[in-house]
Protein backbone atom coordinates (compact mmCIF):
# COMPACT_ATOMS: atom_id res chain seq x y z
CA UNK A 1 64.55 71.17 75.57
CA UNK A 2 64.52 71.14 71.92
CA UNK A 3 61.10 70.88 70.09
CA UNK A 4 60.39 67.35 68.12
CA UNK A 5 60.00 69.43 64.95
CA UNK A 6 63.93 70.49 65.31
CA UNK A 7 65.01 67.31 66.73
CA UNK A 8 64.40 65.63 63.38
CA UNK A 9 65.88 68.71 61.64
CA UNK A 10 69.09 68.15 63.28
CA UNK A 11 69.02 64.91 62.43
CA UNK A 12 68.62 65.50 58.81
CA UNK A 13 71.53 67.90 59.34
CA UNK A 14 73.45 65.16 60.90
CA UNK A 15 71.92 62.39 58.13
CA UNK A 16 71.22 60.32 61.04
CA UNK A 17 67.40 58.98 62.01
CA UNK A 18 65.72 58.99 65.41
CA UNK A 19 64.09 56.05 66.40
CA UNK A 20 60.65 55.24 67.63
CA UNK A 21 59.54 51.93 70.03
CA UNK A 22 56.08 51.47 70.66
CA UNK A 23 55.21 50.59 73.97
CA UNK A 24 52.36 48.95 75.65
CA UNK A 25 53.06 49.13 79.67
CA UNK A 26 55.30 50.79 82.22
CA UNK A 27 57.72 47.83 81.10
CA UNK A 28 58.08 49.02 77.73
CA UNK A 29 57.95 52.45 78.73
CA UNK A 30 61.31 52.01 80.67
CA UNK A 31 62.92 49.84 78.77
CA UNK A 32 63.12 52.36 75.74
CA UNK A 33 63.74 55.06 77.81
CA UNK A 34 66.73 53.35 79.87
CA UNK A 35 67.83 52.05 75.94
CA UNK A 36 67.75 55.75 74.85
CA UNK A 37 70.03 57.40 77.59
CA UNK A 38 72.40 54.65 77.76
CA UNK A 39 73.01 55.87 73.85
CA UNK A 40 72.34 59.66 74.76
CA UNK A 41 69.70 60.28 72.25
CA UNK A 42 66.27 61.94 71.51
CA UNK A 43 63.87 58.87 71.38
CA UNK A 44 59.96 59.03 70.26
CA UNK A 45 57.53 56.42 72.06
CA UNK A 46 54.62 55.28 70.00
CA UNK A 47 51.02 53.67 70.98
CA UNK A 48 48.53 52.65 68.37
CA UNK A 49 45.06 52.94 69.07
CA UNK A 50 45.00 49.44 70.85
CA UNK A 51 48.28 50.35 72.65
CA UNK A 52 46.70 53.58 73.82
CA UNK A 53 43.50 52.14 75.06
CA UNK A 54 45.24 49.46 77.06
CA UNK A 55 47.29 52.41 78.85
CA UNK A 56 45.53 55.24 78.47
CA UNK A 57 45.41 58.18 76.17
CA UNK A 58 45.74 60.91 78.66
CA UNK A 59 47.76 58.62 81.61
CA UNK A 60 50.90 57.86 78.92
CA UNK A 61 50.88 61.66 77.93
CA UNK A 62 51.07 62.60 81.20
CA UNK A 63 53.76 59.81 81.70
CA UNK A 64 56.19 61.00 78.93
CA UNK A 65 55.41 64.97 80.07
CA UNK A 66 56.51 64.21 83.31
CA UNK A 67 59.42 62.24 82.46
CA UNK A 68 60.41 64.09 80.35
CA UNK A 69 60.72 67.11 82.90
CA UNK A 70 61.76 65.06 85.59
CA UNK A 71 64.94 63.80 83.35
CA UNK A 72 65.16 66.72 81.33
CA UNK A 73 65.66 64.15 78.59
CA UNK A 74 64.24 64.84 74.92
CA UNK A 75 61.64 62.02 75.29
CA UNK A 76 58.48 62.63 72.47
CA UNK A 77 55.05 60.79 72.18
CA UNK A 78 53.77 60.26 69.08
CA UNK A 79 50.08 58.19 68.82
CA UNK A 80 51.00 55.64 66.06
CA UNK A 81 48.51 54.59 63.29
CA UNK A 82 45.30 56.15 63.75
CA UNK A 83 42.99 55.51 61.58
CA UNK A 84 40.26 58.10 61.78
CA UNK A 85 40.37 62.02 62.58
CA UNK A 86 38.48 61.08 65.99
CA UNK A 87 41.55 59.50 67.08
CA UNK A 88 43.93 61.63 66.10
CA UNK A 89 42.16 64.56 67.49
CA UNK A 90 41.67 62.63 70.94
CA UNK A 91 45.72 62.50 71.12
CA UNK A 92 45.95 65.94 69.85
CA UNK A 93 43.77 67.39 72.73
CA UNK A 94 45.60 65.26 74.99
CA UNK A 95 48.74 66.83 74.49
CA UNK A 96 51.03 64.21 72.20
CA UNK A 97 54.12 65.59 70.98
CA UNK A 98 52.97 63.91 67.00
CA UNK A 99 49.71 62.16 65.50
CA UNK A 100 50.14 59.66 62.69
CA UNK A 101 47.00 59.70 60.04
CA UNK A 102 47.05 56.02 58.29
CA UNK A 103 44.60 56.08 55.48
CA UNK A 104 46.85 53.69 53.76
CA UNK A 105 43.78 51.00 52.73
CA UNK A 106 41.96 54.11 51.17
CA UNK A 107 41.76 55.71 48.02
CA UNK A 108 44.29 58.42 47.69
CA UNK A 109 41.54 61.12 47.45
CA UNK A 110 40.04 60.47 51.07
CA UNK A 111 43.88 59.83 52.33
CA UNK A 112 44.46 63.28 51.49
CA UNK A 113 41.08 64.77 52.74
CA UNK A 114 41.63 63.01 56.11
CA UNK A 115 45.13 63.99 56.46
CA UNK A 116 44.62 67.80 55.51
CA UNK A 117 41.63 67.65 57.83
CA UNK A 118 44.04 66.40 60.87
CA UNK A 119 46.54 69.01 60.02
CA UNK A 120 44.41 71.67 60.10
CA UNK A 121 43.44 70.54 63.52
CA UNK A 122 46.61 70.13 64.86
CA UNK A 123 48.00 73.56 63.37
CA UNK A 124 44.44 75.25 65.11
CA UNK A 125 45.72 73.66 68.60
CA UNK A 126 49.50 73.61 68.38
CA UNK A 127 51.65 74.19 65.84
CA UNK A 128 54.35 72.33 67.23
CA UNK A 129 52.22 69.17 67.10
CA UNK A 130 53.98 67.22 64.24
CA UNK A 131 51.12 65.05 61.79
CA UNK A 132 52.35 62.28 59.78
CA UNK A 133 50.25 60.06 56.77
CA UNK A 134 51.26 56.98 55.05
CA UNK A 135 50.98 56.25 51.19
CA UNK A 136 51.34 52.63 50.36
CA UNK A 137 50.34 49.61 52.45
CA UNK A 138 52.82 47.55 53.93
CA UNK A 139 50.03 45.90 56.55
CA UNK A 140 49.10 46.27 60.45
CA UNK A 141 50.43 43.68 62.55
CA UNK A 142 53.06 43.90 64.90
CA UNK A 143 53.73 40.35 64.71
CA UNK A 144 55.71 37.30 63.77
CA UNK A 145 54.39 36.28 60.61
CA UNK A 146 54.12 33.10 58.02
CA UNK A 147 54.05 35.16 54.77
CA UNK A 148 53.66 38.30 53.65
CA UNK A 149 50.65 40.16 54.96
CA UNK A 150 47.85 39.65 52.73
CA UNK A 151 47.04 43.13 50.52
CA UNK A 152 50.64 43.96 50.55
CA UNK A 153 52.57 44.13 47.01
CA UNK A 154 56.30 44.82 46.57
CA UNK A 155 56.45 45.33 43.41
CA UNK A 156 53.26 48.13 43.78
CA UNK A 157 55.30 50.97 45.88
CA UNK A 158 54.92 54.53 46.56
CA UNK A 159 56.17 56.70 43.42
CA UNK A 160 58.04 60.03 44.11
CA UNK A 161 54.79 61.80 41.94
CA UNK A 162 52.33 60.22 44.78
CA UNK A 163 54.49 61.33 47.31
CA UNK A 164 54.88 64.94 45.91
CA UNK A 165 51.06 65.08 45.26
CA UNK A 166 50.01 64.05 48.48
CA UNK A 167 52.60 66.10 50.24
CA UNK A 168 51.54 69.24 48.74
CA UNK A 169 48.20 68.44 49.23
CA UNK A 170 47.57 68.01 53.25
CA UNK A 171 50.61 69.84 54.35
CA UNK A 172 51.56 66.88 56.33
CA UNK A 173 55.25 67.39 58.29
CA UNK A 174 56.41 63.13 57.59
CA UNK A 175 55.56 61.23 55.22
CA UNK A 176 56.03 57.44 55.18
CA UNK A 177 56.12 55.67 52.02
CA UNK A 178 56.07 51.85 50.92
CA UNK A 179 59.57 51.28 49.92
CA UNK A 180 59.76 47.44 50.68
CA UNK A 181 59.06 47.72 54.08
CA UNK A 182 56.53 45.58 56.00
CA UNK A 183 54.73 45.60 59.18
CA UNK A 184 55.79 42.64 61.31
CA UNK A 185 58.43 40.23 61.26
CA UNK A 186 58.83 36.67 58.87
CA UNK A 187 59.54 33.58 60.28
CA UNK A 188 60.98 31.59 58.27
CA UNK A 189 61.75 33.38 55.02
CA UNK A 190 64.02 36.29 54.40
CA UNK A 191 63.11 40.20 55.36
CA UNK A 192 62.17 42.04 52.12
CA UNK A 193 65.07 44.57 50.85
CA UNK A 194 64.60 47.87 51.37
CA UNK A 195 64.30 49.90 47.85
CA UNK A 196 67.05 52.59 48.64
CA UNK A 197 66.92 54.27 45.02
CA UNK A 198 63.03 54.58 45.25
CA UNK A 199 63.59 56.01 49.42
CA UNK A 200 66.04 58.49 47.52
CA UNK A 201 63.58 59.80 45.28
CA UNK A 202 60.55 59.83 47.41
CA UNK A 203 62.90 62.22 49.97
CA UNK A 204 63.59 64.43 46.93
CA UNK A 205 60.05 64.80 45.76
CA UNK A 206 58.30 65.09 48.87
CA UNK A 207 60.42 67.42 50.34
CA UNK A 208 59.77 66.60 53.92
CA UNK A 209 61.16 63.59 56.23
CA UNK A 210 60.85 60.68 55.73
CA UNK A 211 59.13 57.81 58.23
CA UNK A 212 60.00 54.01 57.66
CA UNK A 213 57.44 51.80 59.46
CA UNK A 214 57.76 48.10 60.39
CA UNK A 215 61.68 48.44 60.61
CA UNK A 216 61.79 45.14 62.71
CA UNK A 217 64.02 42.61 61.34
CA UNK A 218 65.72 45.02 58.47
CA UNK A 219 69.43 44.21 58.03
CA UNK A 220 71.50 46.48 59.61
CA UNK A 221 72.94 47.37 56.21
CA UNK A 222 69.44 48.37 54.85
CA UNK A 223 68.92 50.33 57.82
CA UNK A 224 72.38 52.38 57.16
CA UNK A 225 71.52 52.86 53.36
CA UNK A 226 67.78 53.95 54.07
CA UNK A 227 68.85 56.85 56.50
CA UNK A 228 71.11 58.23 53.96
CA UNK A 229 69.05 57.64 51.27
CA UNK A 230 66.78 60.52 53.63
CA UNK A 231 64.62 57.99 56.17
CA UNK A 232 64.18 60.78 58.97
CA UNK A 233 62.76 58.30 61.67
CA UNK A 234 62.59 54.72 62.31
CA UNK A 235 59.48 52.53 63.88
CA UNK A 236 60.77 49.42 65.92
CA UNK A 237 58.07 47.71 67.61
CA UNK A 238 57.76 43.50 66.56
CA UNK A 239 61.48 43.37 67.61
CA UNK A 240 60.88 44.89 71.22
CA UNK A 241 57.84 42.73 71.61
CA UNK A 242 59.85 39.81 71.43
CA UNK A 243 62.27 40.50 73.35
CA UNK A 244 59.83 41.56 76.27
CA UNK A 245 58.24 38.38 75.82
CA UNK A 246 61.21 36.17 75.70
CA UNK A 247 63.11 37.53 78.16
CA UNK A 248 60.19 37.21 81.16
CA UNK A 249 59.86 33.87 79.78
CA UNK A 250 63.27 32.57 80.25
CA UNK A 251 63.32 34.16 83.91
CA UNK A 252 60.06 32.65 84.71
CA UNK A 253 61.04 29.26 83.76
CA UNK A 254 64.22 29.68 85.67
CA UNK A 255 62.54 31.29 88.86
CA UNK A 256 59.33 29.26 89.06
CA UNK A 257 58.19 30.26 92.37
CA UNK A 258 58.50 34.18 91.54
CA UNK A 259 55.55 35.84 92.16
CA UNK A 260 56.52 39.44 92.18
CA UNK A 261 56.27 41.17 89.26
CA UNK A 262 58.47 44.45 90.10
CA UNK A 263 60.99 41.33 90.26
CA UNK A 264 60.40 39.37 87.45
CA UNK A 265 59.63 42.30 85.23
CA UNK A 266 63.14 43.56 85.71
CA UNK A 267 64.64 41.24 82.84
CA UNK A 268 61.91 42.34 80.10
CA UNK A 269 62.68 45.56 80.75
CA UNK A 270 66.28 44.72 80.61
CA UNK A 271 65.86 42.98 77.56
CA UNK A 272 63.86 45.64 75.93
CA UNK A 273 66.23 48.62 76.89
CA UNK A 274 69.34 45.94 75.18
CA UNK A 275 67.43 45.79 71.95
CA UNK A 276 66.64 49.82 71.89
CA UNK A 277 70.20 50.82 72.56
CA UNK A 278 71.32 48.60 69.73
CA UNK A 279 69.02 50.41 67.54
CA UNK A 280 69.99 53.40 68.57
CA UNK A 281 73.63 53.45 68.44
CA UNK A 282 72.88 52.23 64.32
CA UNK A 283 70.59 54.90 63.50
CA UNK A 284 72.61 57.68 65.39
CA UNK A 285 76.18 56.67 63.62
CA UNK A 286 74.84 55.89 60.12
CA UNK A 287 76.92 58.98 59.06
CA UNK A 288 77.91 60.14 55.23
């Protein structure tokens, strides 16, 4: 089974990008993994802190472990926007695969200092455990939203220097940038475009992968540009959540008296796995 670490160097090799669904229950948990072998591709599942206390920290490491070794499938847990050293050092000594440090809403100085302090954990436990940080807000939620989160500017994005700085700095092994990118999706007005000249400079400078959050609801030709332009790995999550939702809708309203949930269930993770494969089978043929 290859390491994470190489995983995303082959895909570099391959100038292709691994994707990464955040889950929140056994639901989502099988739809992305039934999405990821239907494509036959490494796949990374991500909980935020409030994901990871609704499962569990140690339960969904111990579910992707044994999955993992029970498919023999290249299935990876990452904990997903953390936003202080405790946490990441809780799913560092539980045994995730990568940790991802978001100082974003902090000066750069303590962004830095955070991040260096998590990967000097992580190297003391494992070197194999991967540590990302972010540069650039692009907000939180994981949402349908109105507007564009509040604090976010796309004009105001990550410069190639920053990234080099910061890079060099903390030793971090991704690095995701603000490139246009936003968390959430819009409801009524048009996805920001993705700055693919900027993404090609930041991969350049920084010299390291690059990570693009809040990838739900970015045109399929963005998404093509972006991994050549050197995006490493792609976060999907407002996209999935949707689909979960609207699928056990629909089958609810159509099956009324349903009271089983291993029953009704069955078409959200459906749903989800549909939406994953898609995904999937984009990032894994956007080929030079």
């Amino acid at each position: 089974m290859p390491t994470l670490r190489e995983v995303i160097a082959d895909a570099g090799k391959k100038h292709i990008a691994v994707g990464h669904f955040n889950i929140s229950d056994m639901q989502g948990f099988w739809g992305v993994v039934k999405g990821a072998r239907a494509v036959g591709v490494p796949v990374i599942i991500g909980v935020s802190e409030g994901e990871r206390d609704f499962i569990g920290v140690r339960q969904v490491a111990a579910l992707v472990k044994t999955t993992r070794e029970e498919l023999n499938y290249p299935i990876y847990l990452n904990a997903d926007h953390s936003y202080s050293f405790e946490r990441v050092k809780e799913a560092i000594d539980a045994g995730f695969d990568a940790v991802i440090f978001d100082g974003a809403k902090l000066s750069f100085e303590e962004n830095a200092r955070i991040a260096k302090q998590c990967v000097d954990y992580a190297r003391s436990i494992n070197p194999e455990i991967l540590v990302e940080a972010e540069l650039g807000y692009i907000g939180t939620s994981s949402k349908i939203l109105d507007a564009i989160p509040e604090g976010v500017s796309l004009e105001n994005l990550t410069t190639p220097e920053e990234a080099e700085r910061f890079v060099r700095e903390t030793g971090i092994d991704f690095f995701a940038p603000s490139v246009g990118n936003i968390h959430g999706m819009l409801r009524n007005i048009p996805e920001p475009r993705l700055n693919i000249e900027r993404i090609k400079e930041i991969r350049k400078a920084a010299g390291v992968p690059l990570v693009l959050h809040g990838g739900s609801g970015t045109s399929d030709e963005d998404f093509t540009a972006a991994i050549k332009a050197g995006i490493g790995i792609v976060h999907i999550n407002t996209e999935i959540r949707v689909a979960y939702r609207d699928a056990l809708k629909r089958y609810l309203t159509e099956n009324s008296d349903e009271i089983a949930p291993y029953k009704f269930m069955k078409s959200s993770v459906n749903a989800i796995a549909a939406t994953v494969e898609k995904r999937l089978r984009l990032f894994s043929h956007s080929i030079v």
